[in-house]
N, C-alpha and C. Protein backbone atom coordinates (compact mmCIF):
# COMPACT_ATOMS: atom_id res chain seq x y z
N UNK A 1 -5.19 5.45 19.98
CA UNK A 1 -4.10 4.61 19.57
C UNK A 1 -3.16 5.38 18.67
N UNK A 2 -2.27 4.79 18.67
CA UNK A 2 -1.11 5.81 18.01
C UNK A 2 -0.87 5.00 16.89
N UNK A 3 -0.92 5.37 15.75
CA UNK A 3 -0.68 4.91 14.25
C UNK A 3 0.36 5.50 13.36
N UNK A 4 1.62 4.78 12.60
CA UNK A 4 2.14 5.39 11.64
C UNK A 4 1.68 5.33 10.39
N UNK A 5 1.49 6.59 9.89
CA UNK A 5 1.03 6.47 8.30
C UNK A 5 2.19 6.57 7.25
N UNK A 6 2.09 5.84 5.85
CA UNK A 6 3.11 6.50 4.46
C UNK A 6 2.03 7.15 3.73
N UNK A 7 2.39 8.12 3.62
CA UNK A 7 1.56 8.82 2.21
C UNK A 7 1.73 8.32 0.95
N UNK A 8 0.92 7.57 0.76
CA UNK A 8 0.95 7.17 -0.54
C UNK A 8 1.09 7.90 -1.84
N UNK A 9 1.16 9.17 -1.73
CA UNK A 9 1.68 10.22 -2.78
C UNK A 9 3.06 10.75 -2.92
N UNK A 10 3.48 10.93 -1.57
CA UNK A 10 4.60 11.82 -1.53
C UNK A 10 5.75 10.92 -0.52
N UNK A 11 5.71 10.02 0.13
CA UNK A 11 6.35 9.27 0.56
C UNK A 11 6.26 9.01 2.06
N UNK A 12 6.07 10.46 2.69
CA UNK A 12 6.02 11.14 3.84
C UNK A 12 5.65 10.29 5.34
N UNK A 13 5.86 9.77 6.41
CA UNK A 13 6.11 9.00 7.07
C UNK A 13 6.02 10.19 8.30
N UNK A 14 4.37 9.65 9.12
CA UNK A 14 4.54 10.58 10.39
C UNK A 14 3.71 9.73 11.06
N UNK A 15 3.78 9.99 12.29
CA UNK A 15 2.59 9.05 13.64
C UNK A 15 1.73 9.93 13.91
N UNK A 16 0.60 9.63 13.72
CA UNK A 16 -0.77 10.44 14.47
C UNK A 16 -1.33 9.43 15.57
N UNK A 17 -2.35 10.44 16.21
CA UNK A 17 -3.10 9.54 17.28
C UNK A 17 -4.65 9.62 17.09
N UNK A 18 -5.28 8.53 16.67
CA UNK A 18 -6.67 8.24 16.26
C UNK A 18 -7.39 7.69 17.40
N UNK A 19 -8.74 7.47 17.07
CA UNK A 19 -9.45 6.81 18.19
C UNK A 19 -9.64 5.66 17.30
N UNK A 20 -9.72 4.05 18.03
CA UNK A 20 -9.78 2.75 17.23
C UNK A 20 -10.68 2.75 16.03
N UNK A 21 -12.28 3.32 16.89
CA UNK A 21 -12.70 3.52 15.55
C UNK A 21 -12.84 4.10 14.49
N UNK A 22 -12.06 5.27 15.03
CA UNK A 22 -11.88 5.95 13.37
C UNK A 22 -10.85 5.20 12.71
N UNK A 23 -10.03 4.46 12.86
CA UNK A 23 -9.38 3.70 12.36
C UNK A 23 -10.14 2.38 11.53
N UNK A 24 -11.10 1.61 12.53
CA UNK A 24 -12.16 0.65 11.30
C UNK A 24 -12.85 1.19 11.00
N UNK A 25 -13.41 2.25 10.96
CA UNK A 25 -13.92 2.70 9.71
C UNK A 25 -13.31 3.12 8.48
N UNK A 26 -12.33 3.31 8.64
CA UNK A 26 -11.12 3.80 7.72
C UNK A 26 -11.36 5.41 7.30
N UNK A 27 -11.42 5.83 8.68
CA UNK A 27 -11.29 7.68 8.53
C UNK A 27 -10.26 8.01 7.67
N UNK A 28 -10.46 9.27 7.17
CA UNK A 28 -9.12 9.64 6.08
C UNK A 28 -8.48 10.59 6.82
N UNK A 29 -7.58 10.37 6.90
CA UNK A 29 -6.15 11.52 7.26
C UNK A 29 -5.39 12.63 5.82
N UNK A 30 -5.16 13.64 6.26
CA UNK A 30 -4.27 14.62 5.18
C UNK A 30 -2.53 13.95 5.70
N UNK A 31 -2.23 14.12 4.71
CA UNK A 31 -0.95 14.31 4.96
C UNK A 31 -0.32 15.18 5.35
N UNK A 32 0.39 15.79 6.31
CA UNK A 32 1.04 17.14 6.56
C UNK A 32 1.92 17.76 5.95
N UNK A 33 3.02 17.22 5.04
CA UNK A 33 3.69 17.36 4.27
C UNK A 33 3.10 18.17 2.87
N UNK A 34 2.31 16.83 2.11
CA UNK A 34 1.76 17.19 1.03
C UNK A 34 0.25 17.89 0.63
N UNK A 35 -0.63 17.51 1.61
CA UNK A 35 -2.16 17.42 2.38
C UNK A 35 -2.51 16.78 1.24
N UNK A 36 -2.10 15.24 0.49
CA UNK A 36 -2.77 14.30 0.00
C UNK A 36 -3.95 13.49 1.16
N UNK A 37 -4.94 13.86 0.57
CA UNK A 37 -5.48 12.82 2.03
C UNK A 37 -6.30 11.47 1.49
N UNK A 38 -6.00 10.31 2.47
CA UNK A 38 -6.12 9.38 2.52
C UNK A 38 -6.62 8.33 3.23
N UNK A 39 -7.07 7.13 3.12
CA UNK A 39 -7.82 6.75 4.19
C UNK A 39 -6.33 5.62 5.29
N UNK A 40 -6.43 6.25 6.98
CA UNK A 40 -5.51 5.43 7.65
C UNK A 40 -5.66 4.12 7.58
N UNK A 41 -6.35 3.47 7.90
CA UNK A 41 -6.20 1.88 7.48
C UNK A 41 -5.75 0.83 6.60
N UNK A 42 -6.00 1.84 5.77
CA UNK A 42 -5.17 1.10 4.48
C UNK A 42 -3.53 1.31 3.95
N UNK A 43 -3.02 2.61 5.04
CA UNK A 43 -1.69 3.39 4.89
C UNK A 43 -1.51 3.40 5.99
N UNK A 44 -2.02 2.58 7.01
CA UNK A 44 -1.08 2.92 8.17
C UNK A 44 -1.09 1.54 9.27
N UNK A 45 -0.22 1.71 10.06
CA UNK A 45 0.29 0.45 10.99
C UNK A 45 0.44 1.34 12.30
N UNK A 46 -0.38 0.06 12.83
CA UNK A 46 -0.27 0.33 14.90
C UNK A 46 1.03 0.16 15.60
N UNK A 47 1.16 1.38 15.62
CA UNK A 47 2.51 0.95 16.64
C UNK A 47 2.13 1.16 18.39
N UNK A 48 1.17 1.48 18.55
CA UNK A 48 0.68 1.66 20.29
C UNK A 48 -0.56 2.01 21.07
N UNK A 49 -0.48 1.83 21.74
CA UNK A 49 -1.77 2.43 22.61
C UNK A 49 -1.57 3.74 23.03
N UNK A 50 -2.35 4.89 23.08
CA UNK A 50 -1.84 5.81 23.93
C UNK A 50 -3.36 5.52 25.41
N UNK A 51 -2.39 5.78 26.20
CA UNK A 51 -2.85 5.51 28.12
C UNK A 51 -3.31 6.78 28.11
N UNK A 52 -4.57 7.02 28.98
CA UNK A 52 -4.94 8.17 29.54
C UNK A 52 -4.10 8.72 30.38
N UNK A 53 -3.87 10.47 29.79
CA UNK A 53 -2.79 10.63 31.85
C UNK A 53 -3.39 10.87 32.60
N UNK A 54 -2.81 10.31 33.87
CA UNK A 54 -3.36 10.43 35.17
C UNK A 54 -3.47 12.21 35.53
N UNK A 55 -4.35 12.24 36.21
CA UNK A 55 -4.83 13.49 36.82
C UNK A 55 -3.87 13.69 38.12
N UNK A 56 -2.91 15.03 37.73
CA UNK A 56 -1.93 14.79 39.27
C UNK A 56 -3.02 16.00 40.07
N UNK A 57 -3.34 16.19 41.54
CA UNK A 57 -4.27 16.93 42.09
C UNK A 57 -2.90 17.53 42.82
């Protein structure tokens, strides 16, 4: 799933792509900007699913 995080230190605003459950568990992410790291769930909002890509043969 695709998630936007704020860094709660430095302001910093980027989308990563997690798996759901590292998300309820509340895995921690670095920030890329600052590498404050933090836990996503509590700093971040779902904005999507990411779809498997299809296999072109």
């Amino acid at each position: 799933m695709k998630v936007k995080a704020k860094c709660p230190k430095c302001g910093h605003v980027f989308e990563v792509e997690i798996g759901e459950s590292w998300y309820n568990m509340g895995f921690s992410i670095a920030c890329p900007k600052c590498g404050y790291q933090f836990p996503i769930n509590m700093y971040g909002q779902i904005v999507g699913e990411v779809k498997p890509q299809k296999q072109k043969k």
